[in-house]
Protein backbone atom coordinates (compact mmCIF):
# COMPACT_ATOMS: atom_id res chain seq x y z
CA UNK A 1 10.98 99.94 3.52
CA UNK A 2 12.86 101.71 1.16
CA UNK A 3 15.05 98.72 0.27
CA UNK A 4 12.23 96.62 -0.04
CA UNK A 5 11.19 99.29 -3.18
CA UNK A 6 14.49 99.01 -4.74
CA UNK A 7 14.65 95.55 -4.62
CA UNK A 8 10.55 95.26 -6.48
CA UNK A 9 12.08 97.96 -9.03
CA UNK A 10 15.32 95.70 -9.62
CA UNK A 11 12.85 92.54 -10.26
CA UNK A 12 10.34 94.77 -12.34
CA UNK A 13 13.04 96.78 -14.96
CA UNK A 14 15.73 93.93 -14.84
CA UNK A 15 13.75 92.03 -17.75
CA UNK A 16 13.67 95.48 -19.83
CA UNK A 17 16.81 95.80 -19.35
CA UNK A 18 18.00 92.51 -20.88
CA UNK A 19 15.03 93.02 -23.59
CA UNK A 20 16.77 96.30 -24.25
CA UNK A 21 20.52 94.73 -24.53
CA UNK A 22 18.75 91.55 -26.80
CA UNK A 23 17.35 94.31 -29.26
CA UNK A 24 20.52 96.35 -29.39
CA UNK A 25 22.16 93.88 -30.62
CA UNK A 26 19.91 93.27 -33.22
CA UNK A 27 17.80 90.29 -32.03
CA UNK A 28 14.23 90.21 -31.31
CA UNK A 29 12.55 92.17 -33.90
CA UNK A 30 9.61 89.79 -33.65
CA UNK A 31 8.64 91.34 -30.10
CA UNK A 32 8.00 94.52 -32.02
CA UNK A 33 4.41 95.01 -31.68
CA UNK A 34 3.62 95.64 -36.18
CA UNK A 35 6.48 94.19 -37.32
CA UNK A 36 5.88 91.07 -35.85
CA UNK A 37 2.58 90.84 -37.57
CA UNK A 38 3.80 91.79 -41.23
CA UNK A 39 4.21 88.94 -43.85
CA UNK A 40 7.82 88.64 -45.46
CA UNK A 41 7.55 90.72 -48.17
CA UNK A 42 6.81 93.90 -45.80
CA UNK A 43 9.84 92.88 -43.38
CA UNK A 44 12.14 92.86 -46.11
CA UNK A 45 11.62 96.27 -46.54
CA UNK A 46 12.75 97.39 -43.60
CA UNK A 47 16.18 97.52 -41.94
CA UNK A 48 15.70 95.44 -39.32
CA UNK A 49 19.34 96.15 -37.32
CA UNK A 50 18.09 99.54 -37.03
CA UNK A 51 14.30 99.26 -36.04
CA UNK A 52 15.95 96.61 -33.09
CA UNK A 53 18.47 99.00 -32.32
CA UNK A 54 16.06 101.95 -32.20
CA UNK A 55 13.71 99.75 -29.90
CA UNK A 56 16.08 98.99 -27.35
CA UNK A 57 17.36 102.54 -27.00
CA UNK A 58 13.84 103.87 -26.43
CA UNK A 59 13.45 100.69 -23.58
CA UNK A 60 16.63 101.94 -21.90
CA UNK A 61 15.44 105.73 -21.59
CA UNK A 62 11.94 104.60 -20.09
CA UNK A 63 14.15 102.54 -17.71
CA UNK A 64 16.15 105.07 -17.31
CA UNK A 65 13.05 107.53 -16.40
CA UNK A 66 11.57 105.34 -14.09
CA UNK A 67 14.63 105.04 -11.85
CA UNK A 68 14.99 108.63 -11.24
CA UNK A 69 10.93 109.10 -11.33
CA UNK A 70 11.47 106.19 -8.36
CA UNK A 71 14.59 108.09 -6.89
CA UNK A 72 12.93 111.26 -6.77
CA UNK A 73 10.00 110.51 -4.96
CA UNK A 74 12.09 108.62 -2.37
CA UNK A 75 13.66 111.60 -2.06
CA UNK A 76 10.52 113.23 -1.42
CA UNK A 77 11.63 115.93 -4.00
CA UNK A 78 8.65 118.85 -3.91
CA UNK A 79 6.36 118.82 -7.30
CA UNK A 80 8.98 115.47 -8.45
CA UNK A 81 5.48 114.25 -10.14
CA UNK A 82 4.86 117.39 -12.15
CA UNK A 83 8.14 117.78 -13.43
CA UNK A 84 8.96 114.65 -14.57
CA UNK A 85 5.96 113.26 -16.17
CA UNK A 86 5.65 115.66 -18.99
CA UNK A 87 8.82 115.05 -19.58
CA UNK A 88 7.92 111.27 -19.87
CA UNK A 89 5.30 112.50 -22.33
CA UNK A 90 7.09 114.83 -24.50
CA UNK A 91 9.73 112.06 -24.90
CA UNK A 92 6.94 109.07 -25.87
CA UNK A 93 5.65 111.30 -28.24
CA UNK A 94 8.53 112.51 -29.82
CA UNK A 95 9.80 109.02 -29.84
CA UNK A 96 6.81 107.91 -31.49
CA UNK A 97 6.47 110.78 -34.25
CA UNK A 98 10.35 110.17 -35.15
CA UNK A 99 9.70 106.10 -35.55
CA UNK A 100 7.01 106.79 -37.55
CA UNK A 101 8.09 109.66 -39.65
CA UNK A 102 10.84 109.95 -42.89
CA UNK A 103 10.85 106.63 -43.48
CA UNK A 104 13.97 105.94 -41.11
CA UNK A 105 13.82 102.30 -41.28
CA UNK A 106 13.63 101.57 -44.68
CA UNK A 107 16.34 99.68 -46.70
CA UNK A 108 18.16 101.54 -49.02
CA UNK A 109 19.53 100.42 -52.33
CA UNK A 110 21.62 102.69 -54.04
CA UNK A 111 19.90 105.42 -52.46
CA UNK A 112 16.41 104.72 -53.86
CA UNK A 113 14.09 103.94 -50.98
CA UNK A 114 12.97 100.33 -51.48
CA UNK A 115 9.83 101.29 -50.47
CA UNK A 116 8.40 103.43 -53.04
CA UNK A 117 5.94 101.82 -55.87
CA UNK A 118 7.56 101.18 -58.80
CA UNK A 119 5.11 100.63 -60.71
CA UNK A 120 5.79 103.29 -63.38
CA UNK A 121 7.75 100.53 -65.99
């Protein structure tokens, strides 16, 4: 049985992992849940290479996690559950407060953010 459960997780996390190698290369920023749904003017804003890039790194640790959340219960590790779930936590959230935090992803010209209003002329 435990092949059979390696074989489901290799069909289940294979797609991430291409989705993950597509955005690290810079494709497939409209799978981005918001930026997919901003009009032009809002995307041009933003540095898409490194949103993408930033996406698919995240994609590859959750893989990543899941294999050895997977491996360790196979293992029948003692109290696997409770020490590797906050761990998934703390990383989503940190993960989520760095995307969305210091403006990371905005294009730079000149280093003036792009983003600010400039509506003071």
């Amino acid at each position: 049985m435990d092949i059979v459960l390696w074989i489901i997780l290799g069909a289940v996390l294979l797609p991430f992992v291409v989705l993950a190698i597509f955005l690290l290369n810079g494709k497939g920023a409209f799978l981005i849940a918001g930026y997919n749904t901003m009009s032009s003017d809002e995307k041009a804003q933003y540095d898409q290479l490194k949103l993408c890039r930033f996406a698919g790194w995240f994609i590859l640790a959750l893989v990543l996690w899941i294999v050895v959340f997977v491996l360790g219960l196979s293992m029948q590790i003692p109290r696997w559950e409770a020490i590797t779930l906050p761990i998934f936590f703390v990383g989503v959230i940190c993960a989520v407060i760095y995307a969305n935090t210091g403006k990371r992803f905005h294009k730079k010209v000149d280093d003036v953010d792009v983003s600010k209003d400039d509506s003071s002329n």
